[in-house]
N, C-alpha and C. Protein backbone atom coordinates (compact mmCIF):
# COMPACT_ATOMS: atom_id res chain seq x y z
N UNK A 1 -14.43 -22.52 6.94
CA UNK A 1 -13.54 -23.31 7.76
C UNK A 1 -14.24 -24.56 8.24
N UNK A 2 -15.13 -24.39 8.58
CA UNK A 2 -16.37 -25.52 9.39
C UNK A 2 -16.67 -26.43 8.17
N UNK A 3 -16.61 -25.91 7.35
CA UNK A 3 -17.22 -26.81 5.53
C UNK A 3 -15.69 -27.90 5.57
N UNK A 4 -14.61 -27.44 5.57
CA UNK A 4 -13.44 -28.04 5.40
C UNK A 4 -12.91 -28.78 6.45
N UNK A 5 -13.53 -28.47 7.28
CA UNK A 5 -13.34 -29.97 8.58
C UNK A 5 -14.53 -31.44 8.33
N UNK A 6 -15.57 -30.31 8.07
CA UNK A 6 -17.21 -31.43 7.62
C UNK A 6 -16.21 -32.25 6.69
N UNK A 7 -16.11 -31.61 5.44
CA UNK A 7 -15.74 -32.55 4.05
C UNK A 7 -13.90 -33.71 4.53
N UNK A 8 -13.42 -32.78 5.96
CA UNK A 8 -12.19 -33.88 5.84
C UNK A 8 -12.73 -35.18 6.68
N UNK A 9 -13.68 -34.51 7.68
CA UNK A 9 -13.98 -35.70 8.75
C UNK A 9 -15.01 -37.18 7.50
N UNK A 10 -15.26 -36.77 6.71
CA UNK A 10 -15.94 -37.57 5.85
C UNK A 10 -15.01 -38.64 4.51
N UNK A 11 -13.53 -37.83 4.84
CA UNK A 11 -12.70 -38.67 3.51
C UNK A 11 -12.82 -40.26 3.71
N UNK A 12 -12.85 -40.74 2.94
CA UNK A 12 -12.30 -42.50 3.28
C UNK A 12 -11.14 -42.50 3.73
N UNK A 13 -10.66 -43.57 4.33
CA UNK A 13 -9.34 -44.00 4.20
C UNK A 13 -8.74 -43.85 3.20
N UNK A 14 -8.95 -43.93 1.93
CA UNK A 14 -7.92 -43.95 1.06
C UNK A 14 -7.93 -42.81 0.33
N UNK A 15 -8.58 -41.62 0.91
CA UNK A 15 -8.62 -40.31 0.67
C UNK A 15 -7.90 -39.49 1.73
N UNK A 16 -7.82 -40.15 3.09
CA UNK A 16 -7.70 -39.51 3.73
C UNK A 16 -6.03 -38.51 3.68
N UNK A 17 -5.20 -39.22 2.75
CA UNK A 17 -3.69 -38.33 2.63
C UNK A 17 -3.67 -38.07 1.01
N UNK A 18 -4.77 -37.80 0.79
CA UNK A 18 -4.90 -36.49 -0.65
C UNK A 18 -3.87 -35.36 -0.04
N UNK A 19 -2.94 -35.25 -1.34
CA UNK A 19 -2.33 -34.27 -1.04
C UNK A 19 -3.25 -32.50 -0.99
N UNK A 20 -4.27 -32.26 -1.53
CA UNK A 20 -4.91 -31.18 -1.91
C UNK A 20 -5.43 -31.21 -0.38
N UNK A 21 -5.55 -31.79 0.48
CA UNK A 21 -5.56 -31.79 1.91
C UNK A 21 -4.04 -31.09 3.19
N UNK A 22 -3.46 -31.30 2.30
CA UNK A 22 -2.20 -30.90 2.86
C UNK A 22 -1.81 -29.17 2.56
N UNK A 23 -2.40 -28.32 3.55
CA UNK A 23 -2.56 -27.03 3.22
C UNK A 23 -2.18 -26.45 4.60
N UNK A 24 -1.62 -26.53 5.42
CA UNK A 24 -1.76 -26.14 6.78
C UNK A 24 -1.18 -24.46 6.89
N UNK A 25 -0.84 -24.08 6.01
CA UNK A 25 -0.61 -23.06 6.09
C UNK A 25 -1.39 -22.19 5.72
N UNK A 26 -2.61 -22.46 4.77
CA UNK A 26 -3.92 -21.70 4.24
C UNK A 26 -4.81 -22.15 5.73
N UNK A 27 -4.78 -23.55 5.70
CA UNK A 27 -6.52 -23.75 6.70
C UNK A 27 -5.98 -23.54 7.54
N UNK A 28 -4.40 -23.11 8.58
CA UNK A 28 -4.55 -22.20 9.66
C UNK A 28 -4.60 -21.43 9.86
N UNK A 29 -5.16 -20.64 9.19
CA UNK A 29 -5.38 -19.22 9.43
C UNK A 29 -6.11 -18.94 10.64
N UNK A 30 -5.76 -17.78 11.51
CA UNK A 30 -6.45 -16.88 12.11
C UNK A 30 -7.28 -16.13 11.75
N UNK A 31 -9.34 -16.73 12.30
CA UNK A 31 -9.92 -15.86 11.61
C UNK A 31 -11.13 -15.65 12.93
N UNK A 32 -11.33 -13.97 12.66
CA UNK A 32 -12.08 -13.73 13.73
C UNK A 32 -12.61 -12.72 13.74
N UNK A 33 -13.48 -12.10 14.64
CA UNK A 33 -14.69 -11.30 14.59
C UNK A 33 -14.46 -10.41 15.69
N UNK A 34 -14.77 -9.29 15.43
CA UNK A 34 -14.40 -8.46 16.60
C UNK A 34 -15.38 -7.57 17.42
N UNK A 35 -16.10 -8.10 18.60
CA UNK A 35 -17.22 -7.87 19.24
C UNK A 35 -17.13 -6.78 20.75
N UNK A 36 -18.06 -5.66 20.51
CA UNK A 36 -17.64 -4.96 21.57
C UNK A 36 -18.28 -5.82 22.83
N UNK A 37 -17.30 -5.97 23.82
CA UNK A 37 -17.79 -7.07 25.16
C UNK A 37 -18.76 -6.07 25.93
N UNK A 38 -19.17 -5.06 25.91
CA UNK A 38 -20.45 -4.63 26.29
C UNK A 38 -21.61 -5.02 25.66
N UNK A 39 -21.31 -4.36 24.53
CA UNK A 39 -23.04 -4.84 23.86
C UNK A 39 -23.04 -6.06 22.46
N UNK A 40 -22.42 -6.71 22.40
CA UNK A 40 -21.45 -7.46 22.05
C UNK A 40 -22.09 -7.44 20.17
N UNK A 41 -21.95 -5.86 20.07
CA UNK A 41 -22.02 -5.43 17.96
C UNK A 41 -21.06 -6.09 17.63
N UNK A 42 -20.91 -6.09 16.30
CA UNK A 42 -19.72 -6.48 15.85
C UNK A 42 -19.02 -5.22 15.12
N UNK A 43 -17.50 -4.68 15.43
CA UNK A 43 -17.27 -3.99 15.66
C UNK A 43 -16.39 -3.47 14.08
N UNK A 44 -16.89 -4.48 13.67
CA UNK A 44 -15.80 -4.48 12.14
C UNK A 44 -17.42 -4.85 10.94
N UNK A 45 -17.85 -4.81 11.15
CA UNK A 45 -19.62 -4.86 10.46
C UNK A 45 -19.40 -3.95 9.57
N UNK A 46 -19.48 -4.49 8.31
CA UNK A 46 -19.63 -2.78 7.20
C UNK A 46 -21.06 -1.41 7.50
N UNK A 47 -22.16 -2.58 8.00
CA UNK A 47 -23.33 -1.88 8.38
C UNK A 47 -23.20 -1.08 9.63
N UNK A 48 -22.64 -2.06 10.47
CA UNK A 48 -22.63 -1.63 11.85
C UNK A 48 -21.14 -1.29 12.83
N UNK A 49 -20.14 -1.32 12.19
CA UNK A 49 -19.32 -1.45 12.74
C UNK A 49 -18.59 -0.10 13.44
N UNK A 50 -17.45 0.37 14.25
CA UNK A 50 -17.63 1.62 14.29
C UNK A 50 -15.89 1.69 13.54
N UNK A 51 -15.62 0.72 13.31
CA UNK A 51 -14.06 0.96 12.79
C UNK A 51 -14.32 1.23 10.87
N UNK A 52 -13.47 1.80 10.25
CA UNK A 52 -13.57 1.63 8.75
C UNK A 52 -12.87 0.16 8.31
N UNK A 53 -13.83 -0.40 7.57
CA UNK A 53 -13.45 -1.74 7.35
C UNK A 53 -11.83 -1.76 5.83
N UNK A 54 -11.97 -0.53 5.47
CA UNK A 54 -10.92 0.13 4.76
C UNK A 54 -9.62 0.34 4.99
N UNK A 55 -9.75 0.58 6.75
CA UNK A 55 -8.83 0.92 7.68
C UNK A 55 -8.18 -0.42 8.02
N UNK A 56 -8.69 -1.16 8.47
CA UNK A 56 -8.57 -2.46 9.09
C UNK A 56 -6.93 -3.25 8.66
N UNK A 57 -6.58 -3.57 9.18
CA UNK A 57 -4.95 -4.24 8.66
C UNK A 57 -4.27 -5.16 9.88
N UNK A 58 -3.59 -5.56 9.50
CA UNK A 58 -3.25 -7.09 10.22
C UNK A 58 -1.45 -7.28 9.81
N UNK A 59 -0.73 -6.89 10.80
CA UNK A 59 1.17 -6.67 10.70
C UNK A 59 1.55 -7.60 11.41
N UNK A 60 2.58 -8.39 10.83
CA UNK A 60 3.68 -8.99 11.82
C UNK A 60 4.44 -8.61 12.45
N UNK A 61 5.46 -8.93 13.57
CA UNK A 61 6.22 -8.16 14.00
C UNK A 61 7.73 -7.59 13.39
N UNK A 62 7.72 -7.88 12.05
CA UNK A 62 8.62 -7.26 10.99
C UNK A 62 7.71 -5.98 10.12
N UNK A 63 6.92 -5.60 10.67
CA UNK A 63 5.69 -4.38 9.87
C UNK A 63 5.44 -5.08 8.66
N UNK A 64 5.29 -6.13 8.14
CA UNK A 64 5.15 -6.72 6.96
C UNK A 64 3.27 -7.03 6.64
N UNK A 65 2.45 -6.54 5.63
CA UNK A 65 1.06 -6.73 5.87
C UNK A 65 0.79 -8.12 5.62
N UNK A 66 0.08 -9.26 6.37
CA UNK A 66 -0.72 -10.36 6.53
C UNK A 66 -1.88 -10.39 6.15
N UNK A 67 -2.70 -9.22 6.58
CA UNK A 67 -4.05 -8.93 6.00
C UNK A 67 -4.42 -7.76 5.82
N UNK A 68 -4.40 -7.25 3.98
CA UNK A 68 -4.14 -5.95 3.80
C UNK A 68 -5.35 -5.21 3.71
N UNK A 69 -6.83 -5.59 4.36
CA UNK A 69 -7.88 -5.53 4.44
C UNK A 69 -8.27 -5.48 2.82
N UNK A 70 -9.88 -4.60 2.60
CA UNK A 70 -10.96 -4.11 3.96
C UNK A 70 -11.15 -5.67 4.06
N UNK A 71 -11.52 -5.36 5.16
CA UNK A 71 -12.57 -6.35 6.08
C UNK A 71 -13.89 -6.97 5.01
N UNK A 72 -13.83 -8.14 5.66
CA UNK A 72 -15.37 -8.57 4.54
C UNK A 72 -16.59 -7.95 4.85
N UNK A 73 -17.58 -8.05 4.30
CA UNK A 73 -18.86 -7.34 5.06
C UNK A 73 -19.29 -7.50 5.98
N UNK A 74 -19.46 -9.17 6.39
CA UNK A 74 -19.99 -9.50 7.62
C UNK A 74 -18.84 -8.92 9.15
N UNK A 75 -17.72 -8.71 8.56
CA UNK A 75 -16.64 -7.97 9.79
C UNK A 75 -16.16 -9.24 9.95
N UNK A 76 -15.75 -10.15 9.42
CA UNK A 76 -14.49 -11.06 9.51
C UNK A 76 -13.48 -11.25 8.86
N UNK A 77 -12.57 -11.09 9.81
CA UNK A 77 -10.86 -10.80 9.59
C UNK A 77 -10.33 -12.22 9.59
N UNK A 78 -9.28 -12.64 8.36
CA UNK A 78 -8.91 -13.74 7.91
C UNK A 78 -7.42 -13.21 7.54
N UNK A 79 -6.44 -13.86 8.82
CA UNK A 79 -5.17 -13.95 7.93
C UNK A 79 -4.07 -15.17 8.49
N UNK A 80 -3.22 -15.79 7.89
CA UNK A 80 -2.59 -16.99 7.87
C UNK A 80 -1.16 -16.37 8.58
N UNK A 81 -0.71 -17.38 9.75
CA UNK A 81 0.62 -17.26 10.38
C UNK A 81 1.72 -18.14 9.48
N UNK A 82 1.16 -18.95 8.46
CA UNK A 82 2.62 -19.73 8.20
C UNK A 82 2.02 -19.58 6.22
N UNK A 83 1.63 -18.52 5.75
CA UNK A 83 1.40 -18.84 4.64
C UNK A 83 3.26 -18.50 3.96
N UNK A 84 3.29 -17.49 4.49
CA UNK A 84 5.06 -17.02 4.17
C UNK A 84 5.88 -17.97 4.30
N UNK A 85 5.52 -18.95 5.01
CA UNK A 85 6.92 -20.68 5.37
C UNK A 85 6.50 -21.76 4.63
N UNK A 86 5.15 -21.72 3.80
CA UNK A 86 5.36 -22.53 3.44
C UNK A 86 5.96 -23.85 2.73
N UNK A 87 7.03 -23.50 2.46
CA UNK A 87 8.19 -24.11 1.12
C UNK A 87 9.08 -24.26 2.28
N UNK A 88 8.78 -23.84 3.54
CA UNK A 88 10.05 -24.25 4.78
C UNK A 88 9.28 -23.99 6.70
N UNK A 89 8.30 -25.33 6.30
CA UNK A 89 8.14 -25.16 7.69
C UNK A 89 8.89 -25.91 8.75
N UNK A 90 8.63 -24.98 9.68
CA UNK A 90 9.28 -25.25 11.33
C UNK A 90 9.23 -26.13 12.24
N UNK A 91 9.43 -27.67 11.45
CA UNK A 91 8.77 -28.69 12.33
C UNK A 91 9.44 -29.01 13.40
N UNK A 92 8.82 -29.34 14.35
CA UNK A 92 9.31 -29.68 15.93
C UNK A 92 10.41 -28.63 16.74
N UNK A 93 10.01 -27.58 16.62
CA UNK A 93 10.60 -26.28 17.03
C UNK A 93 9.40 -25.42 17.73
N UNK A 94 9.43 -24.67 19.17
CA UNK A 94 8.51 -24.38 19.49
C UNK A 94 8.53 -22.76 19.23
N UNK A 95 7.77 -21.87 18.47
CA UNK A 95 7.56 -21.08 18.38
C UNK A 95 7.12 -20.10 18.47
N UNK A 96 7.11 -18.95 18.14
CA UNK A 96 6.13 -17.54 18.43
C UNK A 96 5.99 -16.70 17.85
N UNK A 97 4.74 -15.97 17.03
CA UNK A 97 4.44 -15.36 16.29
C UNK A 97 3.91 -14.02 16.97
N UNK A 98 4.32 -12.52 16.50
CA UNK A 98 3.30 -11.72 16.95
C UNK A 98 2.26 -11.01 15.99
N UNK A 99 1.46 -10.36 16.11
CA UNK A 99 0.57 -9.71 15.00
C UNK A 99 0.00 -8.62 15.76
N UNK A 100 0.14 -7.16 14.78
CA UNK A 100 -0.65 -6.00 15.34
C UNK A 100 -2.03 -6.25 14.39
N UNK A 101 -3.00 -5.95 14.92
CA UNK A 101 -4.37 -5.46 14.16
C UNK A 101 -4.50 -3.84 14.50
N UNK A 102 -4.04 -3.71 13.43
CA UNK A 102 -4.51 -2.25 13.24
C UNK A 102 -6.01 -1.63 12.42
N UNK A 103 -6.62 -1.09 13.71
CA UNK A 103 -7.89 -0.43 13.58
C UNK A 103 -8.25 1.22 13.06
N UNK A 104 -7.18 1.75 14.03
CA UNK A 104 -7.05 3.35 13.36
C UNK A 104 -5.73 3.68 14.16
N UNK A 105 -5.77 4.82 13.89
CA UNK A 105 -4.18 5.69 14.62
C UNK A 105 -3.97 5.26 15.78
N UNK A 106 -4.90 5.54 16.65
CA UNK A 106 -5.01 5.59 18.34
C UNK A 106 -5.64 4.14 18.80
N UNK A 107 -5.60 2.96 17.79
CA UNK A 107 -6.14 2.14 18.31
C UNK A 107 -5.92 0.63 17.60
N UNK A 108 -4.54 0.09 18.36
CA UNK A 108 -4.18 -0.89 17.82
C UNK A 108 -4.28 -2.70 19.08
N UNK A 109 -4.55 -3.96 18.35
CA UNK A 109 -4.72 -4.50 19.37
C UNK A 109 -3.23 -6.00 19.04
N UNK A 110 -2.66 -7.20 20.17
CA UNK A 110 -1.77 -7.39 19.77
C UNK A 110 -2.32 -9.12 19.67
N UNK A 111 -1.61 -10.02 18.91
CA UNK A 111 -2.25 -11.32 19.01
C UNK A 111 -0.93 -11.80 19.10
N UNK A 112 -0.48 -13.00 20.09
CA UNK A 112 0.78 -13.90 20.14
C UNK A 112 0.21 -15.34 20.15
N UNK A 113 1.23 -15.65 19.09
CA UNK A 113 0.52 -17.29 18.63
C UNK A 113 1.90 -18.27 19.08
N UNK A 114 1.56 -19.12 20.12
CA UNK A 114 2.89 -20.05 19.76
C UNK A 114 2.81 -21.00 19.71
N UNK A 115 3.26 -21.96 19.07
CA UNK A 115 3.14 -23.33 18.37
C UNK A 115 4.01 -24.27 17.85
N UNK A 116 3.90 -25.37 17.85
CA UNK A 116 4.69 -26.18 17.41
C UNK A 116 4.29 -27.40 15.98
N UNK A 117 5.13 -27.22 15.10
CA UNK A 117 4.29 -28.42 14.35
C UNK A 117 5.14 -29.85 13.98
N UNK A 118 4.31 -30.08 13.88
CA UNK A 118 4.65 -31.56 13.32
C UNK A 118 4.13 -32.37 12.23
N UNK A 119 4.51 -33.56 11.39
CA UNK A 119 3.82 -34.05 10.52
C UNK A 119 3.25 -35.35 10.99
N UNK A 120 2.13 -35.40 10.22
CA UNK A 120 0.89 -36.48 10.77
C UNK A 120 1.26 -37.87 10.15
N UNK A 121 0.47 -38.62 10.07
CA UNK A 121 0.50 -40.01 9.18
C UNK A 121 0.31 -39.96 8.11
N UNK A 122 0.39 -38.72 7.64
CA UNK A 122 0.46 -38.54 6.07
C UNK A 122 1.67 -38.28 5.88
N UNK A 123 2.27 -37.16 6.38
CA UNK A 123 3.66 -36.55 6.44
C UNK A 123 2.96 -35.00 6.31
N UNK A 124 1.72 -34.97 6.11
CA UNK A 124 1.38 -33.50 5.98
C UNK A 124 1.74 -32.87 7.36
N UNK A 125 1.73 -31.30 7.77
CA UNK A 125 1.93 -30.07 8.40
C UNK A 125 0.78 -30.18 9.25
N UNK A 126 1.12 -30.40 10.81
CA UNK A 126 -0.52 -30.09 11.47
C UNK A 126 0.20 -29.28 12.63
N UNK A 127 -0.54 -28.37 13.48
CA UNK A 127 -0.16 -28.24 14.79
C UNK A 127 -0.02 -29.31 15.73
N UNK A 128 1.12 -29.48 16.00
CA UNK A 128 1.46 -30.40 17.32
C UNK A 128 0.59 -29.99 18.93
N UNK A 129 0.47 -28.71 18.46
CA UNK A 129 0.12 -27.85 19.63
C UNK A 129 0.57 -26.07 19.12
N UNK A 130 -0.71 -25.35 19.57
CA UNK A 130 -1.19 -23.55 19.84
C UNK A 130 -1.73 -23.40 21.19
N UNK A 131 -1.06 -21.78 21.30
CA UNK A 131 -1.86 -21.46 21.89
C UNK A 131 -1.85 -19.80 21.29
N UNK A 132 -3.08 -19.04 21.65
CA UNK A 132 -3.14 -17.85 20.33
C UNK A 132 -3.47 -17.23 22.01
N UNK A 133 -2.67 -15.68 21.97
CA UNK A 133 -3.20 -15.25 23.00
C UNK A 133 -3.93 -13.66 22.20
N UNK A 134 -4.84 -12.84 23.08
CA UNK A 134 -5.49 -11.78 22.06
C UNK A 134 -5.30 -10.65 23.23
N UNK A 135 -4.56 -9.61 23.01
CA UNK A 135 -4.28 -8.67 23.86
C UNK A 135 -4.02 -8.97 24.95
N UNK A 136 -2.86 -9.92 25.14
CA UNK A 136 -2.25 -10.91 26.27
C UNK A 136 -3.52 -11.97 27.13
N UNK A 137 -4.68 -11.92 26.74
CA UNK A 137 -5.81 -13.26 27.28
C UNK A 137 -5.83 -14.03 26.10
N UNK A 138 -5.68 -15.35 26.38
CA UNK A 138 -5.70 -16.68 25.84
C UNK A 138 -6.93 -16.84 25.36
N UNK A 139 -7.05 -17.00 23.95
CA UNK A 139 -8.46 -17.05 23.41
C UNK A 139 -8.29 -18.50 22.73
N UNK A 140 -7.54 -19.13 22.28
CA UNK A 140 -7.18 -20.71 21.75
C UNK A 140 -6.48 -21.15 21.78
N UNK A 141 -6.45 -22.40 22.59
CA UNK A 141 -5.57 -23.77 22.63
C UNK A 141 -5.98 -24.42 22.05
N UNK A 142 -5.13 -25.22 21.09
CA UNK A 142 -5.46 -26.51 20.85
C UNK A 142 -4.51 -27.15 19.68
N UNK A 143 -4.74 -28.22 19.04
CA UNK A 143 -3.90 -29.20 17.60
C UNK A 143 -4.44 -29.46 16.82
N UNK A 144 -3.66 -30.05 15.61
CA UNK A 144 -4.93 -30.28 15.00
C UNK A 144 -4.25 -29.22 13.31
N UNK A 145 -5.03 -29.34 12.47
CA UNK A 145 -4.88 -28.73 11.08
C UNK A 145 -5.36 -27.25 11.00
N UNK A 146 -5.90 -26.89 11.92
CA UNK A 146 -6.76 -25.81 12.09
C UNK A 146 -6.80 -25.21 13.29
N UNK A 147 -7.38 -23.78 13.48
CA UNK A 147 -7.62 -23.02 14.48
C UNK A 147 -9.17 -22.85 14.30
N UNK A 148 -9.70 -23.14 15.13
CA UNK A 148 -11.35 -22.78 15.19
C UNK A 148 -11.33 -21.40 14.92
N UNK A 149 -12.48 -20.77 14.05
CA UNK A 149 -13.18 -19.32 14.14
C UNK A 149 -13.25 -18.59 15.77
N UNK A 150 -12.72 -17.46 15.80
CA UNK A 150 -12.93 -17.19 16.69
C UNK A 150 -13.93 -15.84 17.18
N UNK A 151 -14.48 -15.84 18.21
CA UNK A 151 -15.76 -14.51 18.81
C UNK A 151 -14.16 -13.92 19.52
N UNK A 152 -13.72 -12.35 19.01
CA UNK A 152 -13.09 -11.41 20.30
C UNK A 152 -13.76 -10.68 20.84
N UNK A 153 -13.51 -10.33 22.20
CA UNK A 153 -14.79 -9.01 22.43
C UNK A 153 -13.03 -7.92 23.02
N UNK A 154 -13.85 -6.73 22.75
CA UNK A 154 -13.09 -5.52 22.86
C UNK A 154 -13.82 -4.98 23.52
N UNK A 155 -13.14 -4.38 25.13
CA UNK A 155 -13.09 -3.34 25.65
C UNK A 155 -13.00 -2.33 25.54
């Protein structure tokens, strides 16, 4: 994610509305790490983790899978809120997304994303504005083409 902001903040001007740039529905993805807020492991770690990274899954609020795991090795979870709209996004409409992460039977956590988009001076898809909340606490605000990587810690 960090490589693909480096390489956009560097386009020329006359690179800068490459269409192969115009992806907002891949580079926004929600991607994040899941850290116990005590001792702050990472909790999705193939080495270390205490969840099965096998187990791991990521639902909308239609039970539909987003991210049908496992988990990568390092324990980061990667899945996209608008890859399904792409061919019809929601511009200038303010919205709300929910998502279960499912860990095991007895242990599920909830993420609400709401947002608005708009198109830039390209005409490409950016967030006008997010805000991503993670088991009802606000873990990201912001605009922009992207959602920063995010640290969760679990209680």
């Amino acid at each position: 994610m960090s490589l693909l902001l480096t390489g956009c903040s560097l386009l020329g001007s006359s690179e800068k509305c490459n269409p192969d740039f115009n992806k907002v529905y891949y580079s926004a993805g929600i991607n994040f790490e899941l850290l116990d807020a005590h001792t702050s492991k990472n909790l999705l770690d193939v080495r270390t983790g205490i969840y099965s990274p096998d187990a791991v899954k990521v639902y909308d609020a239609t039970r539909q899978v987003v991210f049908p795991g496992p988990v990568r090795g390092d324990g980061l979870v990667s899945f996209s809120p608008l890859e399904r709209e792409s061919d019809r996004l929601p511009y200038g409409t303010d919205l709300q997304r929910e998502y279960y992460l499912y860990l095991n039977p007895t242990d599920q956590d909830t993420f609400a994303l709401a947002f608005r988009l708009r198109k830039n001076e390209c005409g490409f898809a950016e967030f006008e504005r997010y805000t991503l909340r993670y088991n009802g606490k606000e873990v990201a605000v912001g605009e922009g083409l992207t959602i920063p990587s995010l640290t969760l810690y679990k209680r």
